[in-house]
Protein backbone atom coordinates (compact mmCIF):
# COMPACT_ATOMS: atom_id res chain seq x y z
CA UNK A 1 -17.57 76.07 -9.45
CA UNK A 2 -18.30 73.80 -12.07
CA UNK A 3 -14.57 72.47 -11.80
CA UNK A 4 -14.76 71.72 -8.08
CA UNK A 5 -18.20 69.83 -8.85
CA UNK A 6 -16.30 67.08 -10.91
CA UNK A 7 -13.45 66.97 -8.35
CA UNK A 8 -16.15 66.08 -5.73
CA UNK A 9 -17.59 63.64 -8.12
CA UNK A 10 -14.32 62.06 -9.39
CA UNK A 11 -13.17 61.61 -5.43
CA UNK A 12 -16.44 59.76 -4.79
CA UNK A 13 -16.02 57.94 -7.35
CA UNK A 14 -13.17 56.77 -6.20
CA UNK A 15 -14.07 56.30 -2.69
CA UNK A 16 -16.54 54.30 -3.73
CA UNK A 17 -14.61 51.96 -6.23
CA UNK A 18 -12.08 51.61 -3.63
CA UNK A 19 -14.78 50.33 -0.88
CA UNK A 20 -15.88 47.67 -3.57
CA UNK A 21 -12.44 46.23 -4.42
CA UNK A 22 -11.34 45.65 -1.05
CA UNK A 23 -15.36 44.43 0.04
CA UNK A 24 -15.35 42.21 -2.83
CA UNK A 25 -11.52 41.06 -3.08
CA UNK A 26 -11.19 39.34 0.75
CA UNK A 27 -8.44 41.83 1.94
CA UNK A 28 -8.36 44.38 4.77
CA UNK A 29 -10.79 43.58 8.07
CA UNK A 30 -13.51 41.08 5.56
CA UNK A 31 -10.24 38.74 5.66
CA UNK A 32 -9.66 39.08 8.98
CA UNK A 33 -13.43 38.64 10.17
CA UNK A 34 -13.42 35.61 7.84
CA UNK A 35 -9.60 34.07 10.03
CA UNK A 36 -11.86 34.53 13.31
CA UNK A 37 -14.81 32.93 12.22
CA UNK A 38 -12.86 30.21 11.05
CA UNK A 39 -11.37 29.74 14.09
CA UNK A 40 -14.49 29.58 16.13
CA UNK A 41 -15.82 27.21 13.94
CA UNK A 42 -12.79 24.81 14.16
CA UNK A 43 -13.28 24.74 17.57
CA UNK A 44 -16.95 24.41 17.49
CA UNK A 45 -17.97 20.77 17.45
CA UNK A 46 -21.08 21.18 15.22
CA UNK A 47 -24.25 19.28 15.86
CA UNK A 48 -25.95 16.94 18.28
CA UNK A 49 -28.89 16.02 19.54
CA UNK A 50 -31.12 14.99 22.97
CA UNK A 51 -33.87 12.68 23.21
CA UNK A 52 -36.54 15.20 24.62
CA UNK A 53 -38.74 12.17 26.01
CA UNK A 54 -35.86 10.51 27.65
CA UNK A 55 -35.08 13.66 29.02
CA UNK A 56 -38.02 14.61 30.59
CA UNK A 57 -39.23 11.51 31.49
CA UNK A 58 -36.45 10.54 33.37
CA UNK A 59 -35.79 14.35 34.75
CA UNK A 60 -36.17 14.72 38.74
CA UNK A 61 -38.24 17.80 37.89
CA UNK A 62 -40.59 16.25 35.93
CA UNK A 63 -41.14 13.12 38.61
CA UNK A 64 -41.86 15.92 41.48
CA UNK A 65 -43.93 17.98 38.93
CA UNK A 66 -46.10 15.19 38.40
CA UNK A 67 -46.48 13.77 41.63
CA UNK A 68 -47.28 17.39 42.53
CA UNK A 69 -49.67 17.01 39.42
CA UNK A 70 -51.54 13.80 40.23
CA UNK A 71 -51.94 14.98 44.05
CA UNK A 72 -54.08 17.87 42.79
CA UNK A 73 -56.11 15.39 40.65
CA UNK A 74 -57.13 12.88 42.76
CA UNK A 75 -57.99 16.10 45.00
CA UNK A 76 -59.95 17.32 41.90
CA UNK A 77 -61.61 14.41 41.60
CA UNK A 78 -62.55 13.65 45.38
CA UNK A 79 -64.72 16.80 45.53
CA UNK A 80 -66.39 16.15 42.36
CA UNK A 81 -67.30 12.77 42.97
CA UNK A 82 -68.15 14.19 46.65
CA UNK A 83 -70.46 16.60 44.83
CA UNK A 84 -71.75 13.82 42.84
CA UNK A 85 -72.95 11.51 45.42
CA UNK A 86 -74.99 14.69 46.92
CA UNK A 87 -76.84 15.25 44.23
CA UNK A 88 -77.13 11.13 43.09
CA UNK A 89 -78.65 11.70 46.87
CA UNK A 90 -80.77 14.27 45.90
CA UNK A 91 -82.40 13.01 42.80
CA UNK A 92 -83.06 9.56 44.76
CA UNK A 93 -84.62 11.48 47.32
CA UNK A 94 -87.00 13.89 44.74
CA UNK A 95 -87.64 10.45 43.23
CA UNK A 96 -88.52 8.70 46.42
CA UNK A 97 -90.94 11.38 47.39
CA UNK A 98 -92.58 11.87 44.26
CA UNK A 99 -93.68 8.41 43.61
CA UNK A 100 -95.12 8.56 47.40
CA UNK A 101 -97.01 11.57 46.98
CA UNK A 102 -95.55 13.28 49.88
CA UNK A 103 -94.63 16.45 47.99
CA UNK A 104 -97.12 18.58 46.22
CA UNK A 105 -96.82 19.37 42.74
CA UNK A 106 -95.23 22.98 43.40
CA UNK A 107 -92.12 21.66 45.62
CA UNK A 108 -92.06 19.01 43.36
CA UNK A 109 -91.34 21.68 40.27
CA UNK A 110 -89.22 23.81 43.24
CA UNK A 111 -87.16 20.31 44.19
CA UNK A 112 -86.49 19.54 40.04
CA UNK A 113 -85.47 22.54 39.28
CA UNK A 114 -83.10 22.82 42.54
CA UNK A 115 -81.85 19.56 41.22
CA UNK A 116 -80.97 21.03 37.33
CA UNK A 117 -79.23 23.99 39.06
CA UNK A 118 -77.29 21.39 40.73
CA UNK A 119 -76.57 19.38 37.73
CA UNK A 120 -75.48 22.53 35.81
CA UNK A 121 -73.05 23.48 38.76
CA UNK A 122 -71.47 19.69 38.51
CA UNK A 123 -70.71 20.18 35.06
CA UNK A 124 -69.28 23.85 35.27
CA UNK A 125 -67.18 22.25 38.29
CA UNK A 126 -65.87 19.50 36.53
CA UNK A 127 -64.96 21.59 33.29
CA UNK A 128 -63.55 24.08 35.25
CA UNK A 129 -61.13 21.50 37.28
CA UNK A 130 -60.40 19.72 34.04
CA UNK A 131 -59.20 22.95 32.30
CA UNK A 132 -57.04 23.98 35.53
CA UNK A 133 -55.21 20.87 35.22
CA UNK A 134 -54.64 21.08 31.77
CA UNK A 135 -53.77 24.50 32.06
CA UNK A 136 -51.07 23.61 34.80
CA UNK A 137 -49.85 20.38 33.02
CA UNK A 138 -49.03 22.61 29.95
CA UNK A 139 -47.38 24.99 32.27
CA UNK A 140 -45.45 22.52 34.38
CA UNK A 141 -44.04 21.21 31.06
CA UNK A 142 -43.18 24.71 29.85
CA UNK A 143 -41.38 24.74 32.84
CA UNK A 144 -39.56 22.30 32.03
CA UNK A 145 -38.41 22.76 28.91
CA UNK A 146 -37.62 26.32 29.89
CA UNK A 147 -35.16 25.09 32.84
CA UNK A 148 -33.57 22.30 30.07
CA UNK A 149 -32.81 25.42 27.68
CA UNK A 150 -31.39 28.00 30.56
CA UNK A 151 -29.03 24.71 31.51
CA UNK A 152 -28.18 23.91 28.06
CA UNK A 153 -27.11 28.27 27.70
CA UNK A 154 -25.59 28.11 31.55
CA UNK A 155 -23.02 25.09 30.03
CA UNK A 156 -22.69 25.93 26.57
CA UNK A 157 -18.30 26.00 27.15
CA UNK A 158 -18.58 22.64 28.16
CA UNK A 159 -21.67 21.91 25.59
CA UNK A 160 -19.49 23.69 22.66
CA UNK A 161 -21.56 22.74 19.89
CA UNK A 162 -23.15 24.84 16.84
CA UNK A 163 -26.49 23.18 17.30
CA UNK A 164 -28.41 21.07 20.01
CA UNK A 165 -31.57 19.56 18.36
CA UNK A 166 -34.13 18.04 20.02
CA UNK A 167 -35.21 14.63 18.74
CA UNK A 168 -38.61 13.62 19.97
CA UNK A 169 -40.85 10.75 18.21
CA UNK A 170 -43.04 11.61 15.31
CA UNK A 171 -40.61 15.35 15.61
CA UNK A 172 -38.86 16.50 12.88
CA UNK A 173 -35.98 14.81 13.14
CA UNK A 174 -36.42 11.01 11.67
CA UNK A 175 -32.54 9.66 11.50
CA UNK A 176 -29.96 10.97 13.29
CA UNK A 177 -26.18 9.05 13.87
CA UNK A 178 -26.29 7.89 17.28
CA UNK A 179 -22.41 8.95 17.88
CA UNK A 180 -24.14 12.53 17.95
CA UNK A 181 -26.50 11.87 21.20
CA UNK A 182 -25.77 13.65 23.76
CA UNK A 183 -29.18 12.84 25.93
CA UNK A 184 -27.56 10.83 29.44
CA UNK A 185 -24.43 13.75 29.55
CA UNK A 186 -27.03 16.58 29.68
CA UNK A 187 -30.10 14.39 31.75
CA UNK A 188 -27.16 13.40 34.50
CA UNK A 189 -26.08 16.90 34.82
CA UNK A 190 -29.68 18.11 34.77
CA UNK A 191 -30.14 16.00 37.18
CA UNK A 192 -27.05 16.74 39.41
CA UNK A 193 -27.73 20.39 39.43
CA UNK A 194 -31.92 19.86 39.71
CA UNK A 195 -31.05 18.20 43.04
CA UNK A 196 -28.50 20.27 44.56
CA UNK A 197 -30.91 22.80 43.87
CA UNK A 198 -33.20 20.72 45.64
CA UNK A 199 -31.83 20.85 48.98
């Protein structure tokens, strides 16, 4: 029993110091993993970079995303400023009557403190607009950004680099060799395939 025990042990032993020499000395499939990474990196063409504000500011998407943008705005801002003159209309007229006496002092009280509900109402509304557009601003750009990366995936045989950074102003990226931008290639196929998608 005891003899079979060291057997076992001396075999592992073995096992194991063969795993290690041929882990640690390159040969068998290590070497051969190591020949077909090095071949996909040859034929990788390492790193490059896009302008992110060029990009996007002079993406189709981001033109009709805006427009779309500013439409809801000035909408946004029509019924508030509608709202507003009401009530500017209201306080003039609480005003007006006060300083005549035509109101007693109850529907005066009734009148101001219709008028502060009204006030408080404005400023929910206008809060509440102002956080909808920011809220669909930070979306639309999301958007954006999101359809940029899919395309950038969608091409990446005829992208075939290692890395695609995105160089934006005050980003992290400070200098970068201008041979390595890429930004009008990808913005006029973003922009072929935004528009054909388009119609």
């Amino acid at each position: 029993m005891k003899n079979l025990s060291t057997i076992l042990l001396v075999v592992l032993f073995l096992a194991v110091a063969g795993i290690y020499v041929l882990h640690f000395t390159g040969t068998g499939r290590g070497k051969e993993t190591a020949t077909a990474e090095g071949t996909a990196e040859s034929k990788s063409h390492g790193i490059v970079y896009v302008n992110i504000d060029t990009i996007i500011f002079n993406f189709d998407m981001f033109a009709d995303r805006r427009n779309d943008l500013l439409t809801k705005q000035k909408n946004a801002e029509a019924e508030l400023n509608s709202k507003t003159s009401q009530y500017e209309k209201g306080v003039k007229d609480f005003q007006e009557k006060v300083n005549k006496g035509l109101v007693t002092r109850a529907t005066a009280a009734q009148m101001e403190q219709t008028l502060l509900q009204q006030q408080q109402d404005l400023i929910a509304l206008r809060d509440k607009l102002q956080s909808e557009l920011i809220e669909e601003e930070q979306v639309m750009n999301r958007q954006i950004l999101d359809y940029i990366t899919k395309f950038l995936e969608e091409n990446k045989s005829e992208y075939n680099y290692q890395f695609i950074l995105g160089k934006t102003f005050g980003g992290p990226v400070l200098y970068s060799d201008s041979t390595l931008d890429i930004t009008y290639k990808v913005l006029d196929a973003l922009n072929k395939k935004y528009r054909s998608e388009k119609k």
